[in-house]
Protein backbone atom coordinates (compact mmCIF):
# COMPACT_ATOMS: atom_id res chain seq x y z
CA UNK A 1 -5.80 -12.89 -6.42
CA UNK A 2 -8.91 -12.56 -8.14
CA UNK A 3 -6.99 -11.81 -11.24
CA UNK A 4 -4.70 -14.79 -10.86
CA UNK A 5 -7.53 -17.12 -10.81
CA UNK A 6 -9.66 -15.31 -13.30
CA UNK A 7 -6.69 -15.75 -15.92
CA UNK A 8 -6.28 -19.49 -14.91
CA UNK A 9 -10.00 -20.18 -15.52
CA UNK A 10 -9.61 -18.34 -19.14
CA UNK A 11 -8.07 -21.59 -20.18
CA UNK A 12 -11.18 -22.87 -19.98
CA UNK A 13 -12.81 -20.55 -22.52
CA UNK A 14 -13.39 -21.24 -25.94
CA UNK A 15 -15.01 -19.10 -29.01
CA UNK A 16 -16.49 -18.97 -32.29
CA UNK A 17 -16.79 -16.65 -35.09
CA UNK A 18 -20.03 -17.14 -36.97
CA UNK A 19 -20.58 -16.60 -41.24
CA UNK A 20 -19.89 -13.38 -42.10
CA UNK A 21 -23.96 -11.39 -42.28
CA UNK A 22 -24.35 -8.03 -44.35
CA UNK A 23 -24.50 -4.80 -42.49
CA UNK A 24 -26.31 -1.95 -43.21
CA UNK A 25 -23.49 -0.09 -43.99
CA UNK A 26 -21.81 -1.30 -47.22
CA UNK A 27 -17.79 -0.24 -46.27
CA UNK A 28 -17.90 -2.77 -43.77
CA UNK A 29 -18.11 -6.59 -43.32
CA UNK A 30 -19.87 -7.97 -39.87
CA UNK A 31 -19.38 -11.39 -37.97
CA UNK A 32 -21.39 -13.03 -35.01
CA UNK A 33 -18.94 -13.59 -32.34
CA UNK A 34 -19.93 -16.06 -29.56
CA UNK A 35 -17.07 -16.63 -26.61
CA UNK A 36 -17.87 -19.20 -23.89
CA UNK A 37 -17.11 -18.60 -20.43
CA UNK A 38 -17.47 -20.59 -17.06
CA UNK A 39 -20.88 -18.79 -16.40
CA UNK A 40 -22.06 -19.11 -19.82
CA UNK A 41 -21.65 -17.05 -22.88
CA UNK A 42 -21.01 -13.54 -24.75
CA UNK A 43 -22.40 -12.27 -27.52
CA UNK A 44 -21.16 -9.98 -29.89
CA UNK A 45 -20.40 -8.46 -33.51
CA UNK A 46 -16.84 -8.12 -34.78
CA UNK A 47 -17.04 -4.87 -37.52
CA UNK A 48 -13.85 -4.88 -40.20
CA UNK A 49 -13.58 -3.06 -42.18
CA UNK A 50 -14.00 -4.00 -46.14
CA UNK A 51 -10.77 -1.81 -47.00
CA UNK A 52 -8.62 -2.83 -44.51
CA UNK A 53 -5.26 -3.39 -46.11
CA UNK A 54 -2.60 -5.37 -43.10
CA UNK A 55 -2.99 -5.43 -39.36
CA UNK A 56 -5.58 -2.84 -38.00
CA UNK A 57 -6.86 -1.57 -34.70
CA UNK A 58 -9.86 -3.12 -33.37
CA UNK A 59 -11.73 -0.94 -30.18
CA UNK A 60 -13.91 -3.27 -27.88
CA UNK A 61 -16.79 -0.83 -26.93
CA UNK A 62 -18.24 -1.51 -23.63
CA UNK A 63 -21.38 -0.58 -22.81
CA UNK A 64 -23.51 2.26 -20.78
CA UNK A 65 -25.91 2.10 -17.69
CA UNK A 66 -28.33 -0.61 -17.05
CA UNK A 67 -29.00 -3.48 -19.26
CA UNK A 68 -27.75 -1.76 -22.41
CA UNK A 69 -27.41 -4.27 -25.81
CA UNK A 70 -24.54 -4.74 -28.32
CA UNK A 71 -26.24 -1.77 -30.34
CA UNK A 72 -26.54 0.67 -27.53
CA UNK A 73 -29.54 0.36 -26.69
CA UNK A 74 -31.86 -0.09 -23.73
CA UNK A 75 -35.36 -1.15 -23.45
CA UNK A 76 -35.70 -0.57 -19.96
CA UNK A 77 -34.57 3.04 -20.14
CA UNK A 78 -36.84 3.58 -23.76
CA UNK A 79 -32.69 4.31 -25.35
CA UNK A 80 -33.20 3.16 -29.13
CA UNK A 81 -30.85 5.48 -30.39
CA UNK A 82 -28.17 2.63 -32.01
CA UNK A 83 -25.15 4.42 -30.62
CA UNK A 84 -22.67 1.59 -30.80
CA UNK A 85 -23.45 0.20 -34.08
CA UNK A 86 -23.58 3.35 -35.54
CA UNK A 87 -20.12 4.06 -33.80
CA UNK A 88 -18.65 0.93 -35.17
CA UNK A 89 -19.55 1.82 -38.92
CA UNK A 90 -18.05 5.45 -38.37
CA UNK A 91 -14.64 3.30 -37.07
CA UNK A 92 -14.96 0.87 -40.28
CA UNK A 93 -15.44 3.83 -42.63
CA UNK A 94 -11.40 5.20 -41.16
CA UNK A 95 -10.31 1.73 -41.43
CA UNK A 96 -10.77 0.95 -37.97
CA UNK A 97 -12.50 -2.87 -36.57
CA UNK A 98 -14.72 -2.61 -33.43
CA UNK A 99 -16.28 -5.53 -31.25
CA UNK A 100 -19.88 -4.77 -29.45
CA UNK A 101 -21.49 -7.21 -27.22
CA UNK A 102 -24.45 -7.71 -25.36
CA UNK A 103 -23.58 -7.24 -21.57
CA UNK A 104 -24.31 -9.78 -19.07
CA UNK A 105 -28.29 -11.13 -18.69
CA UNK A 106 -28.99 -8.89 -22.07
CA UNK A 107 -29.51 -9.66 -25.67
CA UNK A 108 -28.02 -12.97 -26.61
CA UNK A 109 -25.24 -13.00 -23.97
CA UNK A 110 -26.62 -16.06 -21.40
CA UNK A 111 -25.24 -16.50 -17.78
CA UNK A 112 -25.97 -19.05 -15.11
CA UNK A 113 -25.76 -16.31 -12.69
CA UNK A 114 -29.27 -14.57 -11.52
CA UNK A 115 -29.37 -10.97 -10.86
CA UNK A 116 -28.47 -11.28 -7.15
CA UNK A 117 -25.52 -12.89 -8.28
CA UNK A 118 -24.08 -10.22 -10.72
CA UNK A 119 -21.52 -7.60 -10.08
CA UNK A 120 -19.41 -5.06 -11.43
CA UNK A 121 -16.45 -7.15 -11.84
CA UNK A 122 -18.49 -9.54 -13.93
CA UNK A 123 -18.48 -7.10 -16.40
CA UNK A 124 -14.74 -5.98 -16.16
CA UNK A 125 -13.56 -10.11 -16.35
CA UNK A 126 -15.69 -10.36 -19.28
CA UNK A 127 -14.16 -7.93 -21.34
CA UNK A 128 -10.47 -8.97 -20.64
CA UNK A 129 -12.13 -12.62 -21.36
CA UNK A 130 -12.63 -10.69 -25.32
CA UNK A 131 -9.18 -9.06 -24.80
CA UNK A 132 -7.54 -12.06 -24.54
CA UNK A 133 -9.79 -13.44 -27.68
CA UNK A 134 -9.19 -10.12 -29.67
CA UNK A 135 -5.35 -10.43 -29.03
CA UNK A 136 -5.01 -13.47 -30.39
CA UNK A 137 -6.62 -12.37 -33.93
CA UNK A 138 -3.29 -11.84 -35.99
CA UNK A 139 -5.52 -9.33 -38.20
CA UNK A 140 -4.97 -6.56 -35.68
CA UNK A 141 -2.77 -4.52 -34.73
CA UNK A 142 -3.65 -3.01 -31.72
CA UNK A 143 -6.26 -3.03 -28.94
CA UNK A 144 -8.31 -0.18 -27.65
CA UNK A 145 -11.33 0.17 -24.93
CA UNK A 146 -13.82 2.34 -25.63
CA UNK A 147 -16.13 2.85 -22.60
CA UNK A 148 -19.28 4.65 -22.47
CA UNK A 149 -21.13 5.68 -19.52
CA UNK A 150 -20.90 3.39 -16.41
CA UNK A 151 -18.84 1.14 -19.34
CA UNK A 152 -15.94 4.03 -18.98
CA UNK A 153 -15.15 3.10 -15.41
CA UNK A 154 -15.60 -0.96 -15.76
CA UNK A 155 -13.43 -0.33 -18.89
CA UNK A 156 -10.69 1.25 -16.89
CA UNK A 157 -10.66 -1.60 -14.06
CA UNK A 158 -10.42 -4.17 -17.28
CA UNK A 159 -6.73 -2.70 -19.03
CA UNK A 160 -5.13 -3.91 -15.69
CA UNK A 161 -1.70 -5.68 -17.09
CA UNK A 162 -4.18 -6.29 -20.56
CA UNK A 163 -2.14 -5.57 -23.58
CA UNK A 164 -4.20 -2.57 -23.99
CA UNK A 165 -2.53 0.55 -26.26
CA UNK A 166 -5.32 3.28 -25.54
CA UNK A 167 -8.49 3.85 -23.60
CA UNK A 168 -11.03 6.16 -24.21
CA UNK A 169 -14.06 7.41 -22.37
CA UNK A 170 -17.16 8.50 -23.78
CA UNK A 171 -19.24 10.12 -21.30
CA UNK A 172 -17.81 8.55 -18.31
CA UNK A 173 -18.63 9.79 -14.90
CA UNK A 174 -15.53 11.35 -12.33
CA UNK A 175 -17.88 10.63 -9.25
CA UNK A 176 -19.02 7.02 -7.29
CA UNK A 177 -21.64 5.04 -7.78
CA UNK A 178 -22.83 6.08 -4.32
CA UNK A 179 -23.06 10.03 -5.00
CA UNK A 180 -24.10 9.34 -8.71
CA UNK A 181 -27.22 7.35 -7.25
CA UNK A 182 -27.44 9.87 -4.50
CA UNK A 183 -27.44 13.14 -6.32
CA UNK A 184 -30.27 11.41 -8.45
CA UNK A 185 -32.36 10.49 -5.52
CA UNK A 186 -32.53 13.81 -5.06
CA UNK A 187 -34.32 14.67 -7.94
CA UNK A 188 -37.48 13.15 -6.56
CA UNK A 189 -39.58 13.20 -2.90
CA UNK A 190 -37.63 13.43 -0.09
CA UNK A 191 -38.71 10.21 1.66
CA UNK A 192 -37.36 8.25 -1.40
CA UNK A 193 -34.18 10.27 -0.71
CA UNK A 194 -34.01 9.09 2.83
CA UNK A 195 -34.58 5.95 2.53
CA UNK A 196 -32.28 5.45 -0.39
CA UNK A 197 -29.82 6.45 2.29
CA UNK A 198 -30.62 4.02 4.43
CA UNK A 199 -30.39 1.60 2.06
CA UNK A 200 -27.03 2.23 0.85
CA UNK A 201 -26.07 2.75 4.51
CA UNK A 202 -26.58 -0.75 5.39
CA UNK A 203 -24.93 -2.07 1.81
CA UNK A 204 -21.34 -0.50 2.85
CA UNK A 205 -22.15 -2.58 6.11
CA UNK A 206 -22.09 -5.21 3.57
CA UNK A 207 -26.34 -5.95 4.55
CA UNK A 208 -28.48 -6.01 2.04
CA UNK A 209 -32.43 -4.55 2.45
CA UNK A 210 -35.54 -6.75 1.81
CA UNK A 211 -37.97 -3.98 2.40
CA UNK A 212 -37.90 -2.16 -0.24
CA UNK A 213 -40.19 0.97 -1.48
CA UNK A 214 -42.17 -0.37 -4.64
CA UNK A 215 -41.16 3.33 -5.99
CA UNK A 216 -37.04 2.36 -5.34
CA UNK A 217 -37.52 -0.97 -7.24
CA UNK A 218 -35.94 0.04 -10.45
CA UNK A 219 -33.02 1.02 -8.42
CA UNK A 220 -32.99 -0.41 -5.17
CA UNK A 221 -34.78 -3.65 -5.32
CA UNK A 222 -33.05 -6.61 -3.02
CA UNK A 223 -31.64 -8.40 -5.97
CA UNK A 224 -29.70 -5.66 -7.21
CA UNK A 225 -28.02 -3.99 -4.43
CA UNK A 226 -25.04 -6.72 -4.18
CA UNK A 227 -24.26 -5.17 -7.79
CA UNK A 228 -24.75 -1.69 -5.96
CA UNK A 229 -22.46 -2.92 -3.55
CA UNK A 230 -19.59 -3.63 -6.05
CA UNK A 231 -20.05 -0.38 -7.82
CA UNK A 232 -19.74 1.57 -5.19
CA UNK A 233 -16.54 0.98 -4.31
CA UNK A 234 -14.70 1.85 -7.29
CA UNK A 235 -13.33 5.85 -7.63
CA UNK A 236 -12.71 6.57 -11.22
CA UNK A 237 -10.55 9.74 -10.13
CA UNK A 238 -8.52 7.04 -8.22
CA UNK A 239 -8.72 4.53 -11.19
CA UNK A 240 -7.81 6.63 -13.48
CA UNK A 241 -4.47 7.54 -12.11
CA UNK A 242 -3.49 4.18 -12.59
CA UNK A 243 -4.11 4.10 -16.62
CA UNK A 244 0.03 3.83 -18.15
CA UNK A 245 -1.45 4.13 -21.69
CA UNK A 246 -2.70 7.17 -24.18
CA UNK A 247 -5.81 8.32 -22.46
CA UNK A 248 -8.90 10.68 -24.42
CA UNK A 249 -11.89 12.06 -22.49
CA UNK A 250 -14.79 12.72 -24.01
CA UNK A 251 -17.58 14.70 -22.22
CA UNK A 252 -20.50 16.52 -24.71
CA UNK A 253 -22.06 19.54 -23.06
CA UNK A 254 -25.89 18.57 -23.54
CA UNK A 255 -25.33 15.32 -21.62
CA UNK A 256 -28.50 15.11 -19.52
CA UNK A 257 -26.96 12.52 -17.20
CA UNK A 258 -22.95 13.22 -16.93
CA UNK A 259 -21.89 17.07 -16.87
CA UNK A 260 -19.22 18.36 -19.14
CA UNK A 261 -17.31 19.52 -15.53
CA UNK A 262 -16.86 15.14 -14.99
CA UNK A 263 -14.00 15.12 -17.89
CA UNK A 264 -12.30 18.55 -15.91
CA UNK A 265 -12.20 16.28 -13.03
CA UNK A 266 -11.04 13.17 -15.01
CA UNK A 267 -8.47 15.19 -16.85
CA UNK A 268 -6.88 16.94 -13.62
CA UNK A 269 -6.37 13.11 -11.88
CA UNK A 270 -4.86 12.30 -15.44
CA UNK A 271 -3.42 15.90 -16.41
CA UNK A 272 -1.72 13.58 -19.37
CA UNK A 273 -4.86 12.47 -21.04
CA UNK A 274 -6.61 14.53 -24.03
CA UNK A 275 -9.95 16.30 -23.16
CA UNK A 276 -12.38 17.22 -25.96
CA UNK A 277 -15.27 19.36 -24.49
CA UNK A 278 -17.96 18.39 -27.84
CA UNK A 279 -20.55 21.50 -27.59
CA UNK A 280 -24.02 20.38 -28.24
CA UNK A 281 -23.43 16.98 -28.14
CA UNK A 282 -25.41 14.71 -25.71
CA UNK A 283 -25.42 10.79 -23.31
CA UNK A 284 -26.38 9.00 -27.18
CA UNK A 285 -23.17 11.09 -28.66
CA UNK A 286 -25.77 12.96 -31.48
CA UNK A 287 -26.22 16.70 -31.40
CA UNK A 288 -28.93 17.80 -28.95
CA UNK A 289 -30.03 20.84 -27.30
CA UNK A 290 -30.54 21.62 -23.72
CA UNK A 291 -33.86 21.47 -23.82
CA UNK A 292 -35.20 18.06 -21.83
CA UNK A 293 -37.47 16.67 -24.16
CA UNK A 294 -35.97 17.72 -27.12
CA UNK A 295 -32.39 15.94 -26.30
CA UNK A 296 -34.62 12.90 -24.71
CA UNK A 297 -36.17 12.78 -28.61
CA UNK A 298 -32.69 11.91 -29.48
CA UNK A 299 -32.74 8.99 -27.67
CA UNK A 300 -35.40 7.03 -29.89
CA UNK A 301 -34.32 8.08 -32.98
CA UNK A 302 -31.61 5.30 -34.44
CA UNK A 303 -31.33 7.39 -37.91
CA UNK A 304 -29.94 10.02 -36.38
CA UNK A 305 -25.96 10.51 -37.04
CA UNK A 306 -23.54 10.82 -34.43
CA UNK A 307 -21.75 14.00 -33.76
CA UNK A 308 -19.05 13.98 -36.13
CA UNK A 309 -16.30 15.42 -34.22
CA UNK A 310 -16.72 12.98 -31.56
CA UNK A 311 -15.81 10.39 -34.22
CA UNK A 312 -13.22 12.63 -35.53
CA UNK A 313 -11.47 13.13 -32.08
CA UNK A 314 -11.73 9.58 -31.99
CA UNK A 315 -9.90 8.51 -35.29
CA UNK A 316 -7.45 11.00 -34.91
CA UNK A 317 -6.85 9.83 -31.17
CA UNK A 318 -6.70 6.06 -32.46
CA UNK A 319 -4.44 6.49 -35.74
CA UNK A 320 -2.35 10.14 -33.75
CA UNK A 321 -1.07 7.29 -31.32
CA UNK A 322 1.73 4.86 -32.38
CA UNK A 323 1.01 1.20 -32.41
């Protein structure tokens, strides 16, 4: 139901491609991209590619964790690492467009909604919203989701009947929001832990918690936990079964915050899709070491190149795959 009325609504939305601006990478040609929605509007960058000689692909790359920007990055988590735009020259360099976009209540994307209002389907209607835009742009040839992160799972729920040809998940967990946020918890004191639990105890009673630790705030506070809530119950080993298109896994063993053994347990629910294990590669797709603080560096460092057989995995993937 929710996607029969969503798709009724879209005939309500309108968009506009700003003046083409330079981007810092010569080989390819940038565009503000602005679509309007019933709850406001999102904001994005549409990358082509200055040699692009017919129809193309174009990959919508959706982002990570938390309130992560167009460019990958994330004030609130100190990420200024420029892992999407620098993804979305590496595509225009193979010929390949890309469209990043500032998620919900970030960067220049505006809602109506407050934070209490938001949840994960928000961010799965508003990338079929730029499916539907993307389709209708006779330059290219084919579509393709690129999800990172928490982005891999809400880009999974969005190819749905979408006229989606591949999807492809960078660093996307196999486990639920619940035992993501649970295994974190307990990183840190035990009381935290145990209250977390209560917490999220009372949410799959469908009750939200006003008294929250001051210490749980970042991740607990009241406002958030109806997002929590709708997170939670979405199983990307049981989402991904239902994928019909090309599927490629991508899991970097230096990943700080998703384990390498997440794409063993992607790629067993989908024993069809393509795993590439990238050693040494980290969360921010750049070459890291184990080492904490070290691979953390990575993570404020914007000049510093992706790992170049993740982008190679992911050309060969995108151009290996009929359109």
């Amino acid at each position: 139901m929710r996607k029969i009325v969503f798709l009724v609504l879209s005939l309500f939305f309108a968009f506009k491609v700003s003046a083409q601006t330079t981007a810092a990478d010569a080989s390819v040609t940038e565009s503000a991209v602005t679509l309007k929605t019933l709850y406001g509007s999102i904001s994005g960058t549409l990358t082509v590619p200055n040699n692009a000689s017919g129809k193309i692909p174009v990959v919508i790359i959706m982002a990570g964790n938390g309130p992560t920007d167009r460019d990958g990055n994330n004030a609130e988590r100190g990420i200024n690492a420029n892992t999407y735009k620098l993804l979305a020259y590496a595509l225009g360099k193979n010929g390949i467009a890309s469209l990043r976009y500032d998620k919900r209540l970030v960067g220049q994307s505006v809602t109506t909604e407050k934070e209490k209002q938001l949840s994960f389907e928000d961010y799965t209607d508003d990338a079929v919203s730029l499916i539907g835009m993307l389709n209708d742009d006779q330059r290219f040839s084919k579509i393709i989701i690129a999800g990172h992160g928490d982005g891999a799972l809400a880009g999974m729920l969005a190819t749905g009947d979408e006229p989606i040809s591949e999807y492809i998940s960078l660093e996307g967990s196999a486990e639920t929001g619940e035992k993501i946020m649970t295994d974190k918890m307990k990183q840190g004191p035990s009381y935290l832990a145990d209250e977390f639990k209560t917490i999220l105890d009372s949410l799959r009673r469908g009750k939200t918690t006003d008294d929250v630790d001051p210490a749980l705030y970042h991740v607990a506070r009241t406002s958030i936990q109806p997002y929590i809530m709708s997170w939670c119950r979405y199983d990307p080993i049981r989402e991904i079964k239902k994928l019909k298109m090309p599927v490629l896994l991508i899991q970097g063993t230096t990943d700080l915050e998703v384990s390498a053994d997440n794409g063993l347990k992607l790629n067993k629910a989908k024993a069809n899709a393509i795993l590439k294990v990238i050693r040494g590669m980290n969360y921010v797709l750049k070459d890291a070491p184990a080492d904490k603080d070290a691979n953390l560096a990575t993570y404020k460092n914007p000049d510093l190149p992706l790992n170049k057989e993740m982008v190679q995995d992911i050309v060969d993937f995108i151009n290996g795959v009929k359109d």
